[in-house]
Protein backbone atom coordinates (compact mmCIF):
# COMPACT_ATOMS: atom_id res chain seq x y z
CA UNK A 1 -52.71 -38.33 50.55
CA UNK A 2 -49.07 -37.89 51.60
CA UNK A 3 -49.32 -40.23 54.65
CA UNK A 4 -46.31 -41.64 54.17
CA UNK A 5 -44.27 -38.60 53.44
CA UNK A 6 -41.60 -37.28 55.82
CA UNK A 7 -40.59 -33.59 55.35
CA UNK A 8 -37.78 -31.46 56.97
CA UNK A 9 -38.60 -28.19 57.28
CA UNK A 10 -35.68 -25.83 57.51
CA UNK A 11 -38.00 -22.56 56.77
CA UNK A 12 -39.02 -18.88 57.89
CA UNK A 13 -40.80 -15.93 57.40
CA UNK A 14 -43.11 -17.03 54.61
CA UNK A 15 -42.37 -18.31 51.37
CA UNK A 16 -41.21 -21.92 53.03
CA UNK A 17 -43.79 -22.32 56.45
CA UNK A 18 -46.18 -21.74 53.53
CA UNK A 19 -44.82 -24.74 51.45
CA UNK A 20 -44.59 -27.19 54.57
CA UNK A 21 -47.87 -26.20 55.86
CA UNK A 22 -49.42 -27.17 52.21
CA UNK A 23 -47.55 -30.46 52.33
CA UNK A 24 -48.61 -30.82 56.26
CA UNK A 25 -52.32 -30.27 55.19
CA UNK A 26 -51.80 -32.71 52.75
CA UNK A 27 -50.93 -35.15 55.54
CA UNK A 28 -47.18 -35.58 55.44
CA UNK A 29 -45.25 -35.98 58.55
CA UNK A 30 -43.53 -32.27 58.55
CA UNK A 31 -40.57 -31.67 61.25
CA UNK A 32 -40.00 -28.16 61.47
CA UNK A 33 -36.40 -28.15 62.14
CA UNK A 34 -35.61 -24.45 64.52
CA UNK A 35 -32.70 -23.12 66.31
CA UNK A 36 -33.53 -23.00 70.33
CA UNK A 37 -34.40 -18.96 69.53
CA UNK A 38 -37.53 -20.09 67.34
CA UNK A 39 -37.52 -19.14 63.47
CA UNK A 40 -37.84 -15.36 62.52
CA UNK A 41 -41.91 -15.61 62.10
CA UNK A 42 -42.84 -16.72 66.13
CA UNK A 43 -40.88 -13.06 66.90
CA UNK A 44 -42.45 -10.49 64.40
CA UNK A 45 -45.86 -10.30 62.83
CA UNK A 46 -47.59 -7.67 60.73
CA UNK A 47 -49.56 -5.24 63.11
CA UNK A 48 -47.74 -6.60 65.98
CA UNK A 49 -50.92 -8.38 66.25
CA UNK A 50 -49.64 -11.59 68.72
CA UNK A 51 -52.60 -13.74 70.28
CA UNK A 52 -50.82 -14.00 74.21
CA UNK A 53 -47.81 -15.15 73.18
CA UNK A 54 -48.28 -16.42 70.06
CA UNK A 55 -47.69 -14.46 66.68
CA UNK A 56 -50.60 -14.39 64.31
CA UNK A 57 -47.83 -14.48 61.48
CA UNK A 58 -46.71 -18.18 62.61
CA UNK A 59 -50.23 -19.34 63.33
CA UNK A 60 -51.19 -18.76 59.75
CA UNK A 61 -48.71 -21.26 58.18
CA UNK A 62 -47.59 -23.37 61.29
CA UNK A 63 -50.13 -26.15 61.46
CA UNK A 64 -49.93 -29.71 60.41
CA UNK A 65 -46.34 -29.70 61.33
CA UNK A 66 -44.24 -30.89 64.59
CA UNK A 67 -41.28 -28.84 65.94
CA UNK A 68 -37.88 -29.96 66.73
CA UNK A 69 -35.70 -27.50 68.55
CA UNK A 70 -31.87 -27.82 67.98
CA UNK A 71 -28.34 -26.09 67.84
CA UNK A 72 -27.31 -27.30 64.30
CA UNK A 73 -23.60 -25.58 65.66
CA UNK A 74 -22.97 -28.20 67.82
CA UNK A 75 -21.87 -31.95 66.29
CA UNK A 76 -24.33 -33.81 67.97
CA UNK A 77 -27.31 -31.60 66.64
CA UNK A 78 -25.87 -32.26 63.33
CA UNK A 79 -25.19 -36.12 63.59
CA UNK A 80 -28.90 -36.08 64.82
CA UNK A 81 -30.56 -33.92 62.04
CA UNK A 82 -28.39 -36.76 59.44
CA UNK A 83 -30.02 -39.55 60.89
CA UNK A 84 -33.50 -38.06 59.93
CA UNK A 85 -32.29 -36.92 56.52
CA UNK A 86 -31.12 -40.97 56.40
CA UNK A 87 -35.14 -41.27 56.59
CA UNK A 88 -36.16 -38.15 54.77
CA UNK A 89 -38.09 -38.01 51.63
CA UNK A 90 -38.69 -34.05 51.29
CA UNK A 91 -36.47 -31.30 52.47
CA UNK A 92 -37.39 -27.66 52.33
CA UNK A 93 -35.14 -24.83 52.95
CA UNK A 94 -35.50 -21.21 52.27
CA UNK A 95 -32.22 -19.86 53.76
CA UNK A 96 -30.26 -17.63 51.49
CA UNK A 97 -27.92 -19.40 48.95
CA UNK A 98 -24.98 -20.95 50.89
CA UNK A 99 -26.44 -20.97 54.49
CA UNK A 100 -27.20 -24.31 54.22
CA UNK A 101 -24.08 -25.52 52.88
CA UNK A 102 -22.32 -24.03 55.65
CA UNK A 103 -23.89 -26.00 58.05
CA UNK A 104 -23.70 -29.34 56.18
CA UNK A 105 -26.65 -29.81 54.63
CA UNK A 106 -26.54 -28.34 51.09
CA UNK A 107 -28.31 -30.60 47.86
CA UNK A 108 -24.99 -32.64 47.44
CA UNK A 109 -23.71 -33.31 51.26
CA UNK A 110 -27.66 -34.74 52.25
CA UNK A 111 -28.11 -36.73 48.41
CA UNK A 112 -24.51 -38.65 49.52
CA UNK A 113 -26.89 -39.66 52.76
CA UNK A 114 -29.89 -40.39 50.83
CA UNK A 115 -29.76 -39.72 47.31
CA UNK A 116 -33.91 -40.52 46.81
CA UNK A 117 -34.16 -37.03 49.18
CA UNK A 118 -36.45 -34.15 46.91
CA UNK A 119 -34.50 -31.19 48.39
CA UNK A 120 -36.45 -27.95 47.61
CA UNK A 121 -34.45 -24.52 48.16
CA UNK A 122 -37.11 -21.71 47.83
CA UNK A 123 -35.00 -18.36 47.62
CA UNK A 124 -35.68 -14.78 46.22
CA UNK A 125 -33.79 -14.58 42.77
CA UNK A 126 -32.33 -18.06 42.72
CA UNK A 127 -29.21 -20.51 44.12
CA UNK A 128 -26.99 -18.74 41.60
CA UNK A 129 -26.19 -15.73 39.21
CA UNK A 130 -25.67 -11.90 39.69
CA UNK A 131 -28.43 -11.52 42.63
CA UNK A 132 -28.20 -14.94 44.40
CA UNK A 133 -26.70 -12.62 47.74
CA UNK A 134 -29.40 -10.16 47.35
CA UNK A 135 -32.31 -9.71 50.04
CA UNK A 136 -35.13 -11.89 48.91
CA UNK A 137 -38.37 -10.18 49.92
CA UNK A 138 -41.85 -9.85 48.53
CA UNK A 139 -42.01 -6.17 48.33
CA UNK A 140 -38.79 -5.58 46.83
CA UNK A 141 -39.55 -8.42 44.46
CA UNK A 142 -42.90 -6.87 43.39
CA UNK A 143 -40.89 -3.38 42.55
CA UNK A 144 -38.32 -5.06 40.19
CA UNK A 145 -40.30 -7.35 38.81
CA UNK A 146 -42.42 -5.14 37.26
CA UNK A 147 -45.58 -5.88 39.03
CA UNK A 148 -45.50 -2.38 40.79
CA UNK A 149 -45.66 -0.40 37.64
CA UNK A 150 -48.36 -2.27 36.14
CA UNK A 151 -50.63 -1.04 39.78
CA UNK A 152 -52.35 2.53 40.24
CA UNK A 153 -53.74 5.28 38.62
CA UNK A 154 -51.46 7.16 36.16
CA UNK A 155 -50.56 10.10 38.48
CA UNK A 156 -49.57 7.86 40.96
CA UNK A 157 -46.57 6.21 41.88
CA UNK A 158 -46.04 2.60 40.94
CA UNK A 159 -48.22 0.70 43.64
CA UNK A 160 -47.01 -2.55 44.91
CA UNK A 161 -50.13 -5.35 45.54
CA UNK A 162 -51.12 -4.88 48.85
CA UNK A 163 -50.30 -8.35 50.41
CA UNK A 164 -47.10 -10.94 50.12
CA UNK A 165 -48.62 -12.23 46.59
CA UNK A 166 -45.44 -13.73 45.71
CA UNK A 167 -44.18 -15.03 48.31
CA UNK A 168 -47.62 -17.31 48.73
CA UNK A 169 -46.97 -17.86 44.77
CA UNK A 170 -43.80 -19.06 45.01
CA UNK A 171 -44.62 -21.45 48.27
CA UNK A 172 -47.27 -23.12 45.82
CA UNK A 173 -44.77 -23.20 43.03
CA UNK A 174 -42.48 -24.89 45.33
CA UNK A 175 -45.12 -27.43 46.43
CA UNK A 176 -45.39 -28.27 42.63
CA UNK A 177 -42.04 -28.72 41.89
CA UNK A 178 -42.01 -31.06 45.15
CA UNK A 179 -44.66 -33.07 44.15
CA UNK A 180 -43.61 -33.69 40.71
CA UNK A 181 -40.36 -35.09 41.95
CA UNK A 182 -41.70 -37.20 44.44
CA UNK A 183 -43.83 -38.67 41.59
CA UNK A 184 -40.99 -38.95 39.46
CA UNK A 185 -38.90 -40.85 42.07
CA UNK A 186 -41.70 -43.49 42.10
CA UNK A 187 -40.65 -44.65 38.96
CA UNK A 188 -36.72 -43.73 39.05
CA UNK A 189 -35.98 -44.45 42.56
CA UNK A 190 -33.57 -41.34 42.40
CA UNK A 191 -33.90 -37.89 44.11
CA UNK A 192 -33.75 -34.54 42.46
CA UNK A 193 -33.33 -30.93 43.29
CA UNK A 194 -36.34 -28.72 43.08
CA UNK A 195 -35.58 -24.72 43.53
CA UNK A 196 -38.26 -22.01 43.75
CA UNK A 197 -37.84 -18.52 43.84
CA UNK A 198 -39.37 -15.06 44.44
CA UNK A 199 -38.60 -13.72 41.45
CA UNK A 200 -39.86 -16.79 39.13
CA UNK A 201 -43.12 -16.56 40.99
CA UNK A 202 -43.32 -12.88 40.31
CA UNK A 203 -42.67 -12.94 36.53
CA UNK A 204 -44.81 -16.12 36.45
CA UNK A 205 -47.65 -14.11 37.98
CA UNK A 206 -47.25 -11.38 34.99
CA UNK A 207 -47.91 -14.50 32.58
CA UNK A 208 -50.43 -11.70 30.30
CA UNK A 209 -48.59 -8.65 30.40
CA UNK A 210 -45.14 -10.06 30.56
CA UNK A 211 -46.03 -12.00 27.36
CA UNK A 212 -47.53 -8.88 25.43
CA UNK A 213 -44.53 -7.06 25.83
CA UNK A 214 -41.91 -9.98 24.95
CA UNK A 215 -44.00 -10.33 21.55
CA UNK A 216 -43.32 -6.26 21.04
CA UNK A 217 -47.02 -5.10 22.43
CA UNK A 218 -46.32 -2.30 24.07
CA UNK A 219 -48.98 -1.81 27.27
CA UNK A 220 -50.73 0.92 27.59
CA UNK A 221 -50.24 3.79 30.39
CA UNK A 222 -51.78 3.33 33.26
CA UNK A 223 -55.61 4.73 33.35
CA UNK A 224 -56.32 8.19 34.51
CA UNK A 225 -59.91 6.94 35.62
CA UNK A 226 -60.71 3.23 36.19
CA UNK A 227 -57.87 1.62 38.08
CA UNK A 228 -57.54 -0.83 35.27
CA UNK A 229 -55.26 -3.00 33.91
CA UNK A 230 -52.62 -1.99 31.10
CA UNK A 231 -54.02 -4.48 28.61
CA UNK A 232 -57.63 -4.82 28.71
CA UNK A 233 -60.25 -2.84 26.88
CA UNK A 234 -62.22 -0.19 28.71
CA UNK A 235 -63.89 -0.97 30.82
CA UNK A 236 -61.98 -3.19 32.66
CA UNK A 237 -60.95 -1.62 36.45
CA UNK A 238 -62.67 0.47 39.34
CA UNK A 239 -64.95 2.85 39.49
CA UNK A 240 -66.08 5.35 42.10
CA UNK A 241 -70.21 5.66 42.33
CA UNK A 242 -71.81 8.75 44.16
CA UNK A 243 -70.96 6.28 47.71
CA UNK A 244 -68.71 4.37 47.38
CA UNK A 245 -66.80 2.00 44.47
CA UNK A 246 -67.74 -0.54 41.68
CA UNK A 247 -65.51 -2.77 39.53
CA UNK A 248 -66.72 -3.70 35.74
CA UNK A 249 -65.27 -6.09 33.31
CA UNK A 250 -65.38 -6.83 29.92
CA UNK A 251 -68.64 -5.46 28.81
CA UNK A 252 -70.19 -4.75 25.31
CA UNK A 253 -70.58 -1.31 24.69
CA UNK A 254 -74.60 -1.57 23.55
CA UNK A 255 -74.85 -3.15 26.56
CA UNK A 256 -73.53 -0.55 28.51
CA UNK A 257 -75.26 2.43 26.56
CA UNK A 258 -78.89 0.51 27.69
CA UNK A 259 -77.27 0.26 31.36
CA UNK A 260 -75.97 3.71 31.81
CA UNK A 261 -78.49 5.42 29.60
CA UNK A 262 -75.99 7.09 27.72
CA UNK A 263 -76.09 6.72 23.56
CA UNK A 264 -72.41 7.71 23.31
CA UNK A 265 -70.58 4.41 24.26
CA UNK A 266 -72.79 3.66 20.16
CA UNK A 267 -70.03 5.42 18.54
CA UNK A 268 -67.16 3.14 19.42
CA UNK A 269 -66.60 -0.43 17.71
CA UNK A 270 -65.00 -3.16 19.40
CA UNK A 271 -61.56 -1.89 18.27
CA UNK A 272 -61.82 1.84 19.54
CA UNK A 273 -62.36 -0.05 23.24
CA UNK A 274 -58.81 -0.56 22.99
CA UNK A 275 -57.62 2.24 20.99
CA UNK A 276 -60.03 5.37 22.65
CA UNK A 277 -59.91 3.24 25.97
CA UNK A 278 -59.04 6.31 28.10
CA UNK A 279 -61.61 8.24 26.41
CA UNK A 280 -64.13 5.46 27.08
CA UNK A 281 -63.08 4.85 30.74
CA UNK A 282 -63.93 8.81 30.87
CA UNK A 283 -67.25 8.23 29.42
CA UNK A 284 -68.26 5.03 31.80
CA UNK A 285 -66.44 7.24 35.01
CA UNK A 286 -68.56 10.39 34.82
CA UNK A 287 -72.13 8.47 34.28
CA UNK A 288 -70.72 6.21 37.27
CA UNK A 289 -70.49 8.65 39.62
CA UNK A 290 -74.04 9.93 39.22
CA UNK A 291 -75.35 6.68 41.39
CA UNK A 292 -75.22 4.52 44.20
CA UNK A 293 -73.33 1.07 43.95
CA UNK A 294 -76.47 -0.35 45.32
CA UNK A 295 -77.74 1.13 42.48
CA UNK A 296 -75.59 0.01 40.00
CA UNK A 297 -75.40 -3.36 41.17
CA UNK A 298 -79.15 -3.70 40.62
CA UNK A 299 -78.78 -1.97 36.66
CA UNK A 300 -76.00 -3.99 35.95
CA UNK A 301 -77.46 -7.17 37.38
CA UNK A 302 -80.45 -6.53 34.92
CA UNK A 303 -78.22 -6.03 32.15
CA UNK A 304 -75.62 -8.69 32.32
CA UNK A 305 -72.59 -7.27 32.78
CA UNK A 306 -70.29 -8.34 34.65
CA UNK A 307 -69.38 -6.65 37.97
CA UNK A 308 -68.62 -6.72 41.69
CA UNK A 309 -68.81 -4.55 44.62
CA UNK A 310 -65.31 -3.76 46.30
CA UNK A 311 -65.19 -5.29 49.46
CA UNK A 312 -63.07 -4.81 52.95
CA UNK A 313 -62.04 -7.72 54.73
CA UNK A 314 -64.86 -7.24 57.14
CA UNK A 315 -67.21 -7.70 53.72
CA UNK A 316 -65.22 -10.86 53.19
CA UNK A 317 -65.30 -12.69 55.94
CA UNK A 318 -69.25 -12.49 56.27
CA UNK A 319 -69.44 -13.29 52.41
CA UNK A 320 -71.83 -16.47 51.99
CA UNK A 321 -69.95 -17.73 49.29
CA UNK A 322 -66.33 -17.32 51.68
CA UNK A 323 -68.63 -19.28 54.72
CA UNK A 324 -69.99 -21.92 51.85
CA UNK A 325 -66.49 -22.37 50.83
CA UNK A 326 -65.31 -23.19 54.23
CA UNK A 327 -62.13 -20.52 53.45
CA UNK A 328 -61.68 -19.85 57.41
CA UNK A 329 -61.00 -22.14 60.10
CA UNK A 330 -61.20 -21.72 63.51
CA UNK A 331 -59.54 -23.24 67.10
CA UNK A 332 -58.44 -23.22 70.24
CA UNK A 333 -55.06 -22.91 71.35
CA UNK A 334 -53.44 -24.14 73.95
CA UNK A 335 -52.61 -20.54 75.38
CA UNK A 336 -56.72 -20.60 75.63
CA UNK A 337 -57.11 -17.87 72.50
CA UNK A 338 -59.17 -18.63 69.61
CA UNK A 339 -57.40 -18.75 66.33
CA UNK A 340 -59.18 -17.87 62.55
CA UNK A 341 -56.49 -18.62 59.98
CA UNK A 342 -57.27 -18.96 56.60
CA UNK A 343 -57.90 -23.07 55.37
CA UNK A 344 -56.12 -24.89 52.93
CA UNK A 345 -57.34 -23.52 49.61
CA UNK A 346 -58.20 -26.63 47.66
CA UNK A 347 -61.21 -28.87 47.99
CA UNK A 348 -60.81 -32.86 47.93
CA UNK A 349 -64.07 -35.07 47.09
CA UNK A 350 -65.72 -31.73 48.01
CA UNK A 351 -64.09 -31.22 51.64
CA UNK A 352 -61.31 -29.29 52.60
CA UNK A 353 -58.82 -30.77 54.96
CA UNK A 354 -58.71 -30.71 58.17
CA UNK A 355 -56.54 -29.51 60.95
CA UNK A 356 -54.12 -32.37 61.88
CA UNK A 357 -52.13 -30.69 64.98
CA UNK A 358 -52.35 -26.95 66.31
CA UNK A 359 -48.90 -25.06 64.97
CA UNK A 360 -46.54 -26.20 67.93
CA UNK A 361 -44.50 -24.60 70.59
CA UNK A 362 -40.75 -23.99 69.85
CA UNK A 363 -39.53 -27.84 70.68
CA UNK A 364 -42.87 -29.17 71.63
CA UNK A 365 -41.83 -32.16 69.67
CA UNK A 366 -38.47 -32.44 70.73
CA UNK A 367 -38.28 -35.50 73.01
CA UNK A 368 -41.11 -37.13 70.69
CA UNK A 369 -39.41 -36.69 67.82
CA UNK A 370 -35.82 -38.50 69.11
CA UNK A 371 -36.91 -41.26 70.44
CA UNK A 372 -38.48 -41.82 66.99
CA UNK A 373 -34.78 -41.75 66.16
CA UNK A 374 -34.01 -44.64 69.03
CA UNK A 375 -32.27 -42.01 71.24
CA UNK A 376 -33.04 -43.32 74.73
CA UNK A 377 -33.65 -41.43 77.53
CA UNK A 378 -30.26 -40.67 79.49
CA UNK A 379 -29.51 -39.15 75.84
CA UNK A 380 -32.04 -36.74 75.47
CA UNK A 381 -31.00 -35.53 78.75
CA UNK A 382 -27.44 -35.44 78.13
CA UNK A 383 -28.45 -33.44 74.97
CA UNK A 384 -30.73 -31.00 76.81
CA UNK A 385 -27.67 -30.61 79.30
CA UNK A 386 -25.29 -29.54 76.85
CA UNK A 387 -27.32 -27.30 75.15
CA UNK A 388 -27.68 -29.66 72.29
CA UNK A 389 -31.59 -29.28 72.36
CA UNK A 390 -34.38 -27.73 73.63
CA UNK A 391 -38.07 -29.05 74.81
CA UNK A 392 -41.21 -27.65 76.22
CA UNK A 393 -43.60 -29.40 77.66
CA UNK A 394 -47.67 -28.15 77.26
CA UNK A 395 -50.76 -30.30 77.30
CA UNK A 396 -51.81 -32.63 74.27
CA UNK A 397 -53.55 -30.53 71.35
CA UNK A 398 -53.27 -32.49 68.74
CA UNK A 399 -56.72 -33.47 68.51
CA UNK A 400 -58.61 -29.95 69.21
């Protein structure tokens, strides 16, 4: 689909590997551009979980791309990194605001060497205004975006989602914004600036509860019982059984009386769901905890309302509909350890795509990738010599 796309990848930790790999998987040529350390992600992953050497937190957004190691300090890594921007059509950074203009390669210094480059900056409040300096990370993105307080029971403490939700937000947001100018620049012939950031992604997220309260709704407190939103009717959230939990949406309330055998949900109309909905999620809390899940599952199966069990990831992995889906992907790499990383999410002519090339060592593409750029051989030793770049040698993967 994007064949004939070349991408420079000047990304790390999460928000930007994310974006490439999406474009990668989409089959663009992506050159991850690193300094001869390796970006942030090969050196630190959540759980220290590393598979040999490898970090599970780069495996799950390095594949479908090639990697070029190079000192961008020295002149001759930057006169080589121009001469692919000269053939560029996508760049992606997610440095903070300025980084990349100190080394040369801001929006304007790369659109005087080819001004039909898409040049996306993903960053965590923005390229400019009061925060632009600020750490951008998904946590502390979550907290003052509101997404925290809207999390939790009422006697606890705001509760931030448990996993880098904006971050992969944002990285889709910034494939978006990529694709539309590249679609664009079909018919102008002209480049454009695309910028994506944390907090955009987070807000964008909130696009219900945000929305309420800009149109003077004022959400409700967080539930005592159901872990529920702060907009919905009751019962909308999760509820502990006698062994474990259930989650409910969205049912009518006769409905509910037949399934939980309890004539007092008859009382309320459709309008004291939302004004007695503590006193409801009460009601629907105590009968709850009188059964099983298996239980309920069964009742509420016969009843039609809408429900769920709560599952751990071990739950997930060994769901039929996950396995159907083909959501994990497995394979081998070249350190000899096998590798399950989430797939791309989205399904093409009912297939999802495959794996082009195993995420790469630091500078397995190095030589490769400059003699693509006509650099013979005596120069890619000279550059090696002085420290200019940096290869590594391993067996061909690309086709495992």
């Amino acid at each position: 689909m994007l064949n004939n796309v070349k991408v420079l990848s000047f990304t790390h930790f999460l928000q930007g590997p994310s974006a490439v790999q999406m474009l990668g998987d989409l089959g663009a040529d992506v050159v991850k551009i690193e300094n001869p350390k390796g970006a942030y992600e090969r050196h630190w992953s959540g759980l220290n979980s590393f598979l040999g050497d490898e970090s599970v937190f780069y495996l799950m957004a390095g594949r479908n791309q090639r990697s070029l190691s190079i000192n961008l300090r020295t002149e001759e890594g930057k006169e080589i990194v121009k001469k692919m921007v000269a053939d560029a059509d996508v760049i992606v950074e997610n440095f903070r605001p300025g980084v990349m203009e100190r080394l040369g390669f801001g929006y304007q210094d790369v659109a005087k060497i080819n001004p039909g480059i898409v040049y996306c900056s993903c960053t965590g409040f923005g390229s400019s205004g009061p925060y632009k300096d600020r750490p951008g990370q998904d946590l502390l993105v979550q907290a003052m975006s509101g997404i925290a307080s809207l999390n939790g029971r009422k006697q606890d403490p705001p509760s931030p989602i448990g996993t880098a939700a904006v971050d992969q937000h944002a990285a889709v947001l910034a494939v978006v914004g990529v694709l539309a100018a590249l679609y664009e620049r079909e018919h102008t012939g002209k480049g454009k600036k695309v910028e994506s950031n944390l907090l955009n992604a987070a807000l964008d997220m909130q696009i219900e509860p945000f929305n309420y309260h800009l149109n003077k709704f004022h959400l409700y407190d967080r539930s005592e019982t159901g872990i529920s939103s702060r907009f919905h009717q009751a019962p909308y959230g999760v509820f502990e059984t006698k062994d474990g939990y259930i989650c409910i949406s969205l049912p009518s309330l006769d409905k509910l009386a037949k399934a939980l055998n309890d004539d007092q949900f008859l009382q309320w109309g459709y309008d004291e769901q939302f004004e007695k909905r503590e006193e409801i999620n009460q009601q629907v809390a105590m009968n709850i905890r009188q059964q099983t899940t298996n239980y309920w599952i069964d009742t509420f199966s016969e009843f039609d309302i809408w429900h769920s069990m709560v599952n751990d990831y071990e739950e997930v992995e060994n769901d039929p509909q996950v396995e159907w889906n083909k959501n994990i992907m497995e394979f081998e790499h070249t350190n000899g350890e096998k590798v399950r990383v989430l797939s791309h999410p989205v399904r093409y002519d009912d297939e999802t795509l495959p794996l082009y090339k195993l995420p790469p060592k630091l500078g397995e593409d190095t030589d490769e990738i400059l003699k693509e750029l006509n650099y013979a051989d005596e120069d890619i030793a000279d550059f090696k010599n002085k420290n200019v770049v940096e290869s590594l040698k391993v067996k061909d993967s690309s086709n495992q």
